[in-house]
PDB file of N, CA and C in Angstrom:
ATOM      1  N   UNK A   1      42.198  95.689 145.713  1.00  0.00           N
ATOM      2  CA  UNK A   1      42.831  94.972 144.649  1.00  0.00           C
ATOM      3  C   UNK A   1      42.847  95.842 143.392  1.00  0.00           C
ATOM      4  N   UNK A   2      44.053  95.573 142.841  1.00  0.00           N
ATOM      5  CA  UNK A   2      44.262  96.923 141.536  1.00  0.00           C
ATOM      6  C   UNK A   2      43.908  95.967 140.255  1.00  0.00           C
ATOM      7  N   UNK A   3      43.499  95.996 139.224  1.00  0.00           N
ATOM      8  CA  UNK A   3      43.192  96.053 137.780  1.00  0.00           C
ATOM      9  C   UNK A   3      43.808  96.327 136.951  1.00  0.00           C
ATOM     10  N   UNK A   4      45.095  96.697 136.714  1.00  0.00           N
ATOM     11  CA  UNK A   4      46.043  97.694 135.408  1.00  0.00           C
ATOM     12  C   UNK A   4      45.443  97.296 133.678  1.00  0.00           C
ATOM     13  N   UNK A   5      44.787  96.083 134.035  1.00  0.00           N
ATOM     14  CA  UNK A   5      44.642  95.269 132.695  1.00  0.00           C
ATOM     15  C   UNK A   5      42.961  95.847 131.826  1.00  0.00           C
ATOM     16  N   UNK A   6      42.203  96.421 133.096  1.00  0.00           N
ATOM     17  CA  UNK A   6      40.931  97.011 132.874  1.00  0.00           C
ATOM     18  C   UNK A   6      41.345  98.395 131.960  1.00  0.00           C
ATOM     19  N   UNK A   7      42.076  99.037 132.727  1.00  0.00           N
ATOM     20  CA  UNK A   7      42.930 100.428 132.107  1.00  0.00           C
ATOM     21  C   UNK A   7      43.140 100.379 131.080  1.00  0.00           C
ATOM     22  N   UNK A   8      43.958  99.771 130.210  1.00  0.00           N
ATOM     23  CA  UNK A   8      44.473  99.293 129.388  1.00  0.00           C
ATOM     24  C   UNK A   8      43.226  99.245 128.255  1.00  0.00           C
ATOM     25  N   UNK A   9      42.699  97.985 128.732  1.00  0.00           N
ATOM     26  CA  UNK A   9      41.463  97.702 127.545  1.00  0.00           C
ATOM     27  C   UNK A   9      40.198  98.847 127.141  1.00  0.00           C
ATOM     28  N   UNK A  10      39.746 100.130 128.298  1.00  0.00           N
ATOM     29  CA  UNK A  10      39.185 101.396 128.141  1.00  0.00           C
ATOM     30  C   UNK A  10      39.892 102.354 127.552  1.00  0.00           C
ATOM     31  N   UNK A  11      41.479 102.044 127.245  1.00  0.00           N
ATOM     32  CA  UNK A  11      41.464 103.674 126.748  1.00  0.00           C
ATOM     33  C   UNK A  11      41.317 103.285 125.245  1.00  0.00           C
ATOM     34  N   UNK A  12      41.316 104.168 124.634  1.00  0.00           N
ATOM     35  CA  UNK A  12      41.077 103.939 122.707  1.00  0.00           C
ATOM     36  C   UNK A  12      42.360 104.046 122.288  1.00  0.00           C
ATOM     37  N   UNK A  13      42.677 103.907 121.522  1.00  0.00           N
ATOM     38  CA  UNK A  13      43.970 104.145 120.488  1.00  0.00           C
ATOM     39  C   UNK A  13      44.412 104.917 120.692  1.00  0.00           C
ATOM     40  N   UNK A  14      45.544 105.628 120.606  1.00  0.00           N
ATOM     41  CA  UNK A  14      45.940 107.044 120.334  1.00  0.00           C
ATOM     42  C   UNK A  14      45.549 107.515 118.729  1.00  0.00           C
ATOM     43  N   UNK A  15      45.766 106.884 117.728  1.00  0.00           N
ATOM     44  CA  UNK A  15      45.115 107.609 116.305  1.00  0.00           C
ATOM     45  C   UNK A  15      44.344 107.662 115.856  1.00  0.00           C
ATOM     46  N   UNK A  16      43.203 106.782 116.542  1.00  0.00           N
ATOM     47  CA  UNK A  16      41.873 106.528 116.403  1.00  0.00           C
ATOM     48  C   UNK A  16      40.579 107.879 116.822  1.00  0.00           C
ATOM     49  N   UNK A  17      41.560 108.941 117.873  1.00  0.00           N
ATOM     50  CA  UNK A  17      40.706 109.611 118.224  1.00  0.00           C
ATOM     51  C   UNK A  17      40.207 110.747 116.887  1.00  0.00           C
ATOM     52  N   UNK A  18      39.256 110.839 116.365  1.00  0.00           N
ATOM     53  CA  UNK A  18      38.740 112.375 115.810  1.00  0.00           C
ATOM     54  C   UNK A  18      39.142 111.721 114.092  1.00  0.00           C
ATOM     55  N   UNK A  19      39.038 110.240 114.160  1.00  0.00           N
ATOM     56  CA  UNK A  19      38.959 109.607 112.837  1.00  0.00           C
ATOM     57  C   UNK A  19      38.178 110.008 112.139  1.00  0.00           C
ATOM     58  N   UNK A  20      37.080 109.747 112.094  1.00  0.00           N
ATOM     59  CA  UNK A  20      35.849 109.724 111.553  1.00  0.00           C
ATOM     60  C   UNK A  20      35.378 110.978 111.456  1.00  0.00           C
ATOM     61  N   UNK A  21      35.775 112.301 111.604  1.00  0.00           N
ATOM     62  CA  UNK A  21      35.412 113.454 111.589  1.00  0.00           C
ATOM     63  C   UNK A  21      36.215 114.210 110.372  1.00  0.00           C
ATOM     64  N   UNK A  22      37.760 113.855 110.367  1.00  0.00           N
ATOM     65  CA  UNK A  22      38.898 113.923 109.681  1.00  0.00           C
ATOM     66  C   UNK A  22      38.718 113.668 107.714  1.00  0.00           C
ATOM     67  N   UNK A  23      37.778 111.794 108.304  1.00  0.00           N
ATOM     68  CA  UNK A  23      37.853 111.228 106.720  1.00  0.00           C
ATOM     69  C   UNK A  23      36.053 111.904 106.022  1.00  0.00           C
ATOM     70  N   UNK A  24      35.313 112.540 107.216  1.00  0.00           N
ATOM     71  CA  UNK A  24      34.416 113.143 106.223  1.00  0.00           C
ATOM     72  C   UNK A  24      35.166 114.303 105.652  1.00  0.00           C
ATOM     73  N   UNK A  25      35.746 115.178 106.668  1.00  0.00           N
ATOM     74  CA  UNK A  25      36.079 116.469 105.786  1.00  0.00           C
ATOM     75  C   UNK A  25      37.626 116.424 104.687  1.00  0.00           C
ATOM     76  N   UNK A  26      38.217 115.101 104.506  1.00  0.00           N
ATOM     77  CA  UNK A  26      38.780 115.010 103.418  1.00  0.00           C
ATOM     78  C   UNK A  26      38.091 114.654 102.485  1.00  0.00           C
ATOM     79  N   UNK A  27      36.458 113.832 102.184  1.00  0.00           N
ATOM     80  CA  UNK A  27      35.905 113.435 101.525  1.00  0.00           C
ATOM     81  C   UNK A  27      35.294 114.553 100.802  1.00  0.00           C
ATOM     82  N   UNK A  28      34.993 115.923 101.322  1.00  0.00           N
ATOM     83  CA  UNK A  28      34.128 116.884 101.092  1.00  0.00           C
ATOM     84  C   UNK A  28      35.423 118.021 100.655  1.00  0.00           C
ATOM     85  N   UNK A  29      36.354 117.740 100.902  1.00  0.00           N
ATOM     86  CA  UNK A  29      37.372 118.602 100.044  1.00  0.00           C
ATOM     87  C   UNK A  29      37.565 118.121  98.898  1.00  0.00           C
ATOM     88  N   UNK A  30      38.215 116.933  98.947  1.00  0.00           N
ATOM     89  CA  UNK A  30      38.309 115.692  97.060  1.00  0.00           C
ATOM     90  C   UNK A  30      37.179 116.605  96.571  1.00  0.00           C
ATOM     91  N   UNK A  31      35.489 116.000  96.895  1.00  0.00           N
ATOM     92  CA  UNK A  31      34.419 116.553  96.332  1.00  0.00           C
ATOM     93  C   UNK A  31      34.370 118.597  95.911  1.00  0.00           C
ATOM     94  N   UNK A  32      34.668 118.333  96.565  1.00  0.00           N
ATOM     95  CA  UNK A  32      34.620 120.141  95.999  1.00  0.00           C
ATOM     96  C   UNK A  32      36.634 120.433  94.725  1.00  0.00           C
ATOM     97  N   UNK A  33      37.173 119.785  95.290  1.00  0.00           N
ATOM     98  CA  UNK A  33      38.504 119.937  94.578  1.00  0.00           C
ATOM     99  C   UNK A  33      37.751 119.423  92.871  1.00  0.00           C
ATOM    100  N   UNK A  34      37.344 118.180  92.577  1.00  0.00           N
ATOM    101  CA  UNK A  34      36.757 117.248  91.542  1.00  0.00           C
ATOM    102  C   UNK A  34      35.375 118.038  90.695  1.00  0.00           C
ATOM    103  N   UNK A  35      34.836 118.838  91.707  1.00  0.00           N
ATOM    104  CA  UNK A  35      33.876 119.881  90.856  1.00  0.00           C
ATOM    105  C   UNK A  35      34.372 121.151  90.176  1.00  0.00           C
ATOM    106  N   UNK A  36      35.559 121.798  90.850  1.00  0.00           N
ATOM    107  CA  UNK A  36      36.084 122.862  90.764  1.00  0.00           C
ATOM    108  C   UNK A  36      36.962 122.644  88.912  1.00  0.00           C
ATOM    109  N   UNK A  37      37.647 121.465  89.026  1.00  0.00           N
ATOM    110  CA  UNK A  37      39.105 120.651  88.116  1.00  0.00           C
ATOM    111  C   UNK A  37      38.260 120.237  87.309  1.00  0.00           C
ATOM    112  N   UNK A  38      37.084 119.551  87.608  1.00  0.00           N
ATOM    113  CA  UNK A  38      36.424 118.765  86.501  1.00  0.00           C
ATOM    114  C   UNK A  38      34.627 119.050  85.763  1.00  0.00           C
ATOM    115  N   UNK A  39      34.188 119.162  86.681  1.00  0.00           N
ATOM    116  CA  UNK A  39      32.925 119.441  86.500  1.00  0.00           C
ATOM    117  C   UNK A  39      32.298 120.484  86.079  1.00  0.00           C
ATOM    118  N   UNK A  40      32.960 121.865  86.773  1.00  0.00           N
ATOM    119  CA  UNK A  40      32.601 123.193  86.353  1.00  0.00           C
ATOM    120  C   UNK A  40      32.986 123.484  85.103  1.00  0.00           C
ATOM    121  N   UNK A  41      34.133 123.745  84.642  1.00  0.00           N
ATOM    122  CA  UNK A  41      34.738 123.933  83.182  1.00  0.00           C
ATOM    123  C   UNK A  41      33.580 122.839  81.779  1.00  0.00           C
ATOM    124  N   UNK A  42      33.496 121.749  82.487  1.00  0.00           N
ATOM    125  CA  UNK A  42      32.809 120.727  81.552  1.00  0.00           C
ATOM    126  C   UNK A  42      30.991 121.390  81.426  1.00  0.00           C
ATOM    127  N   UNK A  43      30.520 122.114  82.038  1.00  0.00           N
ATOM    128  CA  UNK A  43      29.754 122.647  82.171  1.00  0.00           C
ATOM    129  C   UNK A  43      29.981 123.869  81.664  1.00  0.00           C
ATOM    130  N   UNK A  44      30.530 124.281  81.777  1.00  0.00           N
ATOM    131  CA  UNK A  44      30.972 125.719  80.930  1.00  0.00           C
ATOM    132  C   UNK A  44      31.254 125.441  79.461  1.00  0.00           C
ATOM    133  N   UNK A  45      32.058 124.665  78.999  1.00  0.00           N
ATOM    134  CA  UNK A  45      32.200 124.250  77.787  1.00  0.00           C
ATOM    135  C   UNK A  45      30.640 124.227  77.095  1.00  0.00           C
ATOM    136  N   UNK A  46      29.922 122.891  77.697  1.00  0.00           N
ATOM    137  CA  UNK A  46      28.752 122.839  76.875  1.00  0.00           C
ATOM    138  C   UNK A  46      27.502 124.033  76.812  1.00  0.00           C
ATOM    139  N   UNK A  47      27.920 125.240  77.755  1.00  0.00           N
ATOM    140  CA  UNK A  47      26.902 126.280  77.764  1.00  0.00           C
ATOM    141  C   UNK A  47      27.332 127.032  76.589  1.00  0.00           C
ATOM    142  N   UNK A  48      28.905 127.126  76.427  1.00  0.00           N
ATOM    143  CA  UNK A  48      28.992 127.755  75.649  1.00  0.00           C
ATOM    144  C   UNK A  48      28.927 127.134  73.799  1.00  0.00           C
ATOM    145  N   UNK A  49      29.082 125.893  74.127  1.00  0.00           N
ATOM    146  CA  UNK A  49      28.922 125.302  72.722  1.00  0.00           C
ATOM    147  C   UNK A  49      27.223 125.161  72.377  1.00  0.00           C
ATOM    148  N   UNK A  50      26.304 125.024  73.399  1.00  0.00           N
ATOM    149  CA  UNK A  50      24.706 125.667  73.330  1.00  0.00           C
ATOM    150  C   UNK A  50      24.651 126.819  72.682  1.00  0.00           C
ATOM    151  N   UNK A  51      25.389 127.877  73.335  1.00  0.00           N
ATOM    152  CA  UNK A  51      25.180 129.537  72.826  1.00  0.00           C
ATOM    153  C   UNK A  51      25.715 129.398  71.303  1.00  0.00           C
ATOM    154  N   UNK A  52      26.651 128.781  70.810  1.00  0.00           N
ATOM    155  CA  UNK A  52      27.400 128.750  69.700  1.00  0.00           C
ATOM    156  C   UNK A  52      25.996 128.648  68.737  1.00  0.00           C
ATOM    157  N   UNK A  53      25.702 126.980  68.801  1.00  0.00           N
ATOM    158  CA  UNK A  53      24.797 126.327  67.968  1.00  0.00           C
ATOM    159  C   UNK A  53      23.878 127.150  68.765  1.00  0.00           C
ATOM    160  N   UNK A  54      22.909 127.858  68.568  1.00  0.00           N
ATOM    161  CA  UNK A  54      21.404 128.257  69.094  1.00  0.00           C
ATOM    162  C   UNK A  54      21.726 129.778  67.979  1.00  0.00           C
ATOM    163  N   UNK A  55      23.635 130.389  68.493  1.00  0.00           N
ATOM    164  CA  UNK A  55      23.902 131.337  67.034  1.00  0.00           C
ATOM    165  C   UNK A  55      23.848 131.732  65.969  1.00  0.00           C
ATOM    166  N   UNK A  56      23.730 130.326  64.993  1.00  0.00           N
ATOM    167  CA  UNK A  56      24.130 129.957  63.965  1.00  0.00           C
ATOM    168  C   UNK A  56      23.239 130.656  63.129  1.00  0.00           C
ATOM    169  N   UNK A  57      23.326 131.067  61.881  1.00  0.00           N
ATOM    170  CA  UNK A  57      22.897 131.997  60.933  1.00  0.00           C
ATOM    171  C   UNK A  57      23.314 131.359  59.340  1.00  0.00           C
ATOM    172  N   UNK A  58      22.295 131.745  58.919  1.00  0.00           N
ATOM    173  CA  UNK A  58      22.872 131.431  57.223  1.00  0.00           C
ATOM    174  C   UNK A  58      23.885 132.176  56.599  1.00  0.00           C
ATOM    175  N   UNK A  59      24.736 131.574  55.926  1.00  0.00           N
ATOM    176  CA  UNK A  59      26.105 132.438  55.403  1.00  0.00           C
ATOM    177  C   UNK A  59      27.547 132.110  56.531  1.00  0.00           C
ATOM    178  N   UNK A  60      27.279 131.672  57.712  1.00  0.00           N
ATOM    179  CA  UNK A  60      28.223 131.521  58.520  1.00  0.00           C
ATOM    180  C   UNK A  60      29.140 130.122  57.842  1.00  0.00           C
ATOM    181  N   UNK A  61      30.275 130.431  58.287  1.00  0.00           N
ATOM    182  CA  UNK A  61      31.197 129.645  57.735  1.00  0.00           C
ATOM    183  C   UNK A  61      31.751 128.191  59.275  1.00  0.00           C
ATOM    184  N   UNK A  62      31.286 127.389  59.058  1.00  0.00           N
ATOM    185  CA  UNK A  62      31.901 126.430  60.437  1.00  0.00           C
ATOM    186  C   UNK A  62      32.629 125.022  60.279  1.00  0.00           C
ATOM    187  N   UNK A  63      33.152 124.535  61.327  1.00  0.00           N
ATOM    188  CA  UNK A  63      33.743 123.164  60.776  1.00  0.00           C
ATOM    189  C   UNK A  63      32.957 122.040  61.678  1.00  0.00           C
ATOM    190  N   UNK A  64      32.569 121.158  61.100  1.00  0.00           N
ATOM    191  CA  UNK A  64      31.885 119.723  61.952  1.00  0.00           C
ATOM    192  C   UNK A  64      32.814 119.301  62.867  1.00  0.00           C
ATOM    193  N   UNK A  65      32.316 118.524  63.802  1.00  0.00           N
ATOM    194  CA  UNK A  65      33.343 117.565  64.411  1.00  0.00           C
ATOM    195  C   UNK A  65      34.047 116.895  63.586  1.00  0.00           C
ATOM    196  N   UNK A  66      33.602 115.824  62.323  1.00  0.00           N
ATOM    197  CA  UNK A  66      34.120 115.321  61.513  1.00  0.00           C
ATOM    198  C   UNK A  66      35.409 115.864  60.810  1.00  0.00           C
ATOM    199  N   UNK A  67      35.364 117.499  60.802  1.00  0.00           N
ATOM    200  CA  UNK A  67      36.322 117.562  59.857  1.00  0.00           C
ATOM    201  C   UNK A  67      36.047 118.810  58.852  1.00  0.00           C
ATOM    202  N   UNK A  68      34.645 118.732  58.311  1.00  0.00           N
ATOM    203  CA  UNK A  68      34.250 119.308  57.161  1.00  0.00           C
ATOM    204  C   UNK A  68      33.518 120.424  57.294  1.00  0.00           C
ATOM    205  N   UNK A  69      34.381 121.603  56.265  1.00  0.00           N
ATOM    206  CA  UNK A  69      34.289 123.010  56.577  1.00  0.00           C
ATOM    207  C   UNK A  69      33.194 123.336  55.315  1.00  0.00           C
ATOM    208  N   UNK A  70      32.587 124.376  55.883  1.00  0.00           N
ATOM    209  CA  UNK A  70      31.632 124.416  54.919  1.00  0.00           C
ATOM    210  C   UNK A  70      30.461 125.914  55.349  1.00  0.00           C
ATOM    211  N   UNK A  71      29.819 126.591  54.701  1.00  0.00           N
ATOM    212  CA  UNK A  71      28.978 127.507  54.856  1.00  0.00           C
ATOM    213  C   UNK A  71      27.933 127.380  54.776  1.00  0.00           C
ATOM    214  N   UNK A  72      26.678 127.984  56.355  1.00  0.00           N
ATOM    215  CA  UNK A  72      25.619 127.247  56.467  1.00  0.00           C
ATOM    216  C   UNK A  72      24.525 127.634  55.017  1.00  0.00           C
ATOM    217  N   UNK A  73      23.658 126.869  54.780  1.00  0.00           N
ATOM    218  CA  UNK A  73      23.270 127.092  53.518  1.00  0.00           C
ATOM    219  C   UNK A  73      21.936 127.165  54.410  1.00  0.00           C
ATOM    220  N   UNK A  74      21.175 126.282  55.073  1.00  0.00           N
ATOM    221  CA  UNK A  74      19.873 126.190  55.585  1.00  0.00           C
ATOM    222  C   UNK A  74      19.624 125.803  56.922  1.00  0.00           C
ATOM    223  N   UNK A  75      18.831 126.259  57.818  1.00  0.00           N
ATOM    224  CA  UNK A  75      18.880 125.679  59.438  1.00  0.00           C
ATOM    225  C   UNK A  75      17.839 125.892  59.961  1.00  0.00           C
ATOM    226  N   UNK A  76      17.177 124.548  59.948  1.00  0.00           N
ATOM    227  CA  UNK A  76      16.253 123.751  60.588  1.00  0.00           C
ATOM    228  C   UNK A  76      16.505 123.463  62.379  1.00  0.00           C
ATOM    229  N   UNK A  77      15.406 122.353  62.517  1.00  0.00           N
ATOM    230  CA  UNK A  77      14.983 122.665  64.212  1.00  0.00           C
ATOM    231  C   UNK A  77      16.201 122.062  64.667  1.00  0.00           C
ATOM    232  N   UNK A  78      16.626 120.835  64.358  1.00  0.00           N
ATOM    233  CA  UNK A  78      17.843 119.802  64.712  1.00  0.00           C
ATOM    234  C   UNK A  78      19.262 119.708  63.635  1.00  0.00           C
ATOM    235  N   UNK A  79      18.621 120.043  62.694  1.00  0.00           N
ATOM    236  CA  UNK A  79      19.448 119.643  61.302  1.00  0.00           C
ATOM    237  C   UNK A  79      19.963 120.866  60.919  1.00  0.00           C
ATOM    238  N   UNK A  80      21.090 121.220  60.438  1.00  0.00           N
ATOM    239  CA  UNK A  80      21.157 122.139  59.275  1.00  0.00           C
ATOM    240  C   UNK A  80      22.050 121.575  57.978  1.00  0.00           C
ATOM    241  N   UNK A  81      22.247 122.481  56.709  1.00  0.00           N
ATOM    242  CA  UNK A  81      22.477 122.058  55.750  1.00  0.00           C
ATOM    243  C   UNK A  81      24.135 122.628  55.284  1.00  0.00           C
ATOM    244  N   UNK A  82      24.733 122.394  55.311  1.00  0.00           N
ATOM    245  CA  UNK A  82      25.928 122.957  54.826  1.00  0.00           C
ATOM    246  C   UNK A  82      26.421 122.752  53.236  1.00  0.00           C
ATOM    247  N   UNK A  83      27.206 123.772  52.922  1.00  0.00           N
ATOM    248  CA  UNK A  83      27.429 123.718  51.440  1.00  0.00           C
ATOM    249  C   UNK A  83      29.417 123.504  51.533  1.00  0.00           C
ATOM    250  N   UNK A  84      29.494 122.547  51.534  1.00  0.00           N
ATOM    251  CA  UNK A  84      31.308 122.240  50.993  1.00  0.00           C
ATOM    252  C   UNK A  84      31.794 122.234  49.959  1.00  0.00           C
ATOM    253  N   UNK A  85      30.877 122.748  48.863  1.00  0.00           N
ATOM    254  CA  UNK A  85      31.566 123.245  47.181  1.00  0.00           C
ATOM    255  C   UNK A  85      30.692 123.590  46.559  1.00  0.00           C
ATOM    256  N   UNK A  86      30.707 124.205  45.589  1.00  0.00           N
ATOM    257  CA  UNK A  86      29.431 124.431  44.942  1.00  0.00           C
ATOM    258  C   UNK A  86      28.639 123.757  44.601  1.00  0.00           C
ATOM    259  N   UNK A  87      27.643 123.821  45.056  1.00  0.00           N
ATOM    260  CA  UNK A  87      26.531 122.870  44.142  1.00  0.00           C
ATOM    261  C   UNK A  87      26.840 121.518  44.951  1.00  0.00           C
ATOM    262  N   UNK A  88      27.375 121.220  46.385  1.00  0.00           N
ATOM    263  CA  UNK A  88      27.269 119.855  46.918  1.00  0.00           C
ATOM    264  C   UNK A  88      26.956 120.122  48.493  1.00  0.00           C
ATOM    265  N   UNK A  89      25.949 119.651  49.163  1.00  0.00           N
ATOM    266  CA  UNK A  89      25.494 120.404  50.140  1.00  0.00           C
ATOM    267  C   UNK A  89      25.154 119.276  51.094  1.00  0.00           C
ATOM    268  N   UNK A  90      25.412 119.306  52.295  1.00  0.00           N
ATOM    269  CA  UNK A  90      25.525 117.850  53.407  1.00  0.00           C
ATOM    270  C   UNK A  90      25.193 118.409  54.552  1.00  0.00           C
ATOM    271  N   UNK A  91      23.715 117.459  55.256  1.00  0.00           N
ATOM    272  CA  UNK A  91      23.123 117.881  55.943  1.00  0.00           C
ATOM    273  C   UNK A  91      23.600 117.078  56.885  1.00  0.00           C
ATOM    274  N   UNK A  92      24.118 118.371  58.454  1.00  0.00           N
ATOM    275  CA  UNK A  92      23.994 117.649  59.654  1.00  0.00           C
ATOM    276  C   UNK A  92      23.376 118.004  61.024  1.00  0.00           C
ATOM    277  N   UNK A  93      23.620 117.099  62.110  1.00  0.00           N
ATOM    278  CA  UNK A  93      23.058 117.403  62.902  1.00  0.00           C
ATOM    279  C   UNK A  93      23.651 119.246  63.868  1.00  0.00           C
ATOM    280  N   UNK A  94      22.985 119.743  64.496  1.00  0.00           N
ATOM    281  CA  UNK A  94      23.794 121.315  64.983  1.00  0.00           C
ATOM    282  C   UNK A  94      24.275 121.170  65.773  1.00  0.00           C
ATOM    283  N   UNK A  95      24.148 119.688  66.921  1.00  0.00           N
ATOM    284  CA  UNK A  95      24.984 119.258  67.325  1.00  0.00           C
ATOM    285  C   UNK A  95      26.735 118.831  67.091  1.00  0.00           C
ATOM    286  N   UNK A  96      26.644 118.663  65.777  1.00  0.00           N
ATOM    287  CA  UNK A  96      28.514 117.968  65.079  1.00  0.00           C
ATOM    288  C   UNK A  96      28.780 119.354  64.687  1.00  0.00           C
ATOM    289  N   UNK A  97      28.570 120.905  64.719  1.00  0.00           N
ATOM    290  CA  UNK A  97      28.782 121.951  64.322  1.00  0.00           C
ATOM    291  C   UNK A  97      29.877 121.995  65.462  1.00  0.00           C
ATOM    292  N   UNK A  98      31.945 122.120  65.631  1.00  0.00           N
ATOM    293  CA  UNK A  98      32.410 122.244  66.702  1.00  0.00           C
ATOM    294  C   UNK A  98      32.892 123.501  67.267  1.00  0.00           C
ATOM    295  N   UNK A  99      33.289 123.998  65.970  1.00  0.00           N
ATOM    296  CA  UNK A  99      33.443 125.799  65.674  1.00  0.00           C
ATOM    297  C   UNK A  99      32.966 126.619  64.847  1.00  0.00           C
ATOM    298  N   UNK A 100      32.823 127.817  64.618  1.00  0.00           N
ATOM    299  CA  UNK A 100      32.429 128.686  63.677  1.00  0.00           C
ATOM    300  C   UNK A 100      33.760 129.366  63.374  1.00  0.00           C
ATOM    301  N   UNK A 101      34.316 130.176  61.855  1.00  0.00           N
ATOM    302  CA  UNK A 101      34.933 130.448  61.106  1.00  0.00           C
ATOM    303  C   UNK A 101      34.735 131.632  61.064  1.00  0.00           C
ATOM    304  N   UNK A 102      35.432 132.766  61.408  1.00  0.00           N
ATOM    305  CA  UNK A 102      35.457 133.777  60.987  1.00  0.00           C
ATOM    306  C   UNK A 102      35.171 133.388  59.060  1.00  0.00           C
ATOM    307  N   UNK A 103      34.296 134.944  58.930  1.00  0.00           N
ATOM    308  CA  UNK A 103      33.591 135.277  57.662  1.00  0.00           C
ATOM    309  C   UNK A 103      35.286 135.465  56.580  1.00  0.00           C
ATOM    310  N   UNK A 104      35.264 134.561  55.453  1.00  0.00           N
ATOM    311  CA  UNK A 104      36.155 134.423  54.848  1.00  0.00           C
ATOM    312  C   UNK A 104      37.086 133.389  54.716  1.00  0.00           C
ATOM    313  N   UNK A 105      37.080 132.514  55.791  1.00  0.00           N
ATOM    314  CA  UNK A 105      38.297 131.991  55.976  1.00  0.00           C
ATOM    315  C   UNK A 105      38.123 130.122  54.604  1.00  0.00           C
ATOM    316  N   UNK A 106      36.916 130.204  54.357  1.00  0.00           N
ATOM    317  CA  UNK A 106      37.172 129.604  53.466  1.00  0.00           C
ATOM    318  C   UNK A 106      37.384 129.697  51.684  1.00  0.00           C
ATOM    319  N   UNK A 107      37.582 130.994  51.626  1.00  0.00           N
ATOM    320  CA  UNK A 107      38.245 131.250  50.179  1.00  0.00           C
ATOM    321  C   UNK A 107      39.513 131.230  50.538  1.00  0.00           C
ATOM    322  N   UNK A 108      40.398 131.905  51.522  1.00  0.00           N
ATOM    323  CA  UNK A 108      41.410 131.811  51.651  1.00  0.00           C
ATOM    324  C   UNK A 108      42.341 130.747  52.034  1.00  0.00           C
ATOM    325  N   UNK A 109      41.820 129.320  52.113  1.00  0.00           N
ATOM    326  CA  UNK A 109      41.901 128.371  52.076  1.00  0.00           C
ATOM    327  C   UNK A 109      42.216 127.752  51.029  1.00  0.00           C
TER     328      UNK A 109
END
């Protein structure tokens, strides 16, 4: 006596085979694509904005995140002091320091 209906219900899918092998190694490409696009550069940025601020020297000329350009006057462990006009001097963190100024660029301003 033949069965055709047993046949049927043992074989697997046809697209089902080598699934699960497929969606790890697209998962581990995304992951490496998402470190490469996103993660590495963002890491690079803040090493180099570390090296910046750890730079910093009295007389250097820089601009805050905020905005405000100014020449370092004093620099402490966390804090430093900046001078934005004569005789008016605003202390921040060396963290909000976002760039440094080539030497000059604020007279010519």
């Amino acid at each position: 006596m033949s069965f055709p209906m047993s046949f049927t219900l043992a074989q697997a899918a046809p697209g089902a085979q080598g699934g699960g092998l497929s969606m790890i190694i697209m998962m581990v490409v995304l992951f490496g694509l998402m470190y490469f696009m996103m993660i590495r550069p963002q890491m690079k940025r803040q090493k180099e904005h570390r090296t910046m601020v750890s730079a910093l020297a009295k007389g250097d000329e820089v601009v805050s995140n905020g905005g405000l350009a100014g020449r370092v006057d004093e620099i402490g462990e966390t804090f430093i002091t900046i001078e934005i006009a004569p005789n008016v001097k605003v202390k921040l963190q060396k963290g909000a320091v976002s760039q440094v100024l080539p030497k000059g660029s604020l007279k010519s301003a």
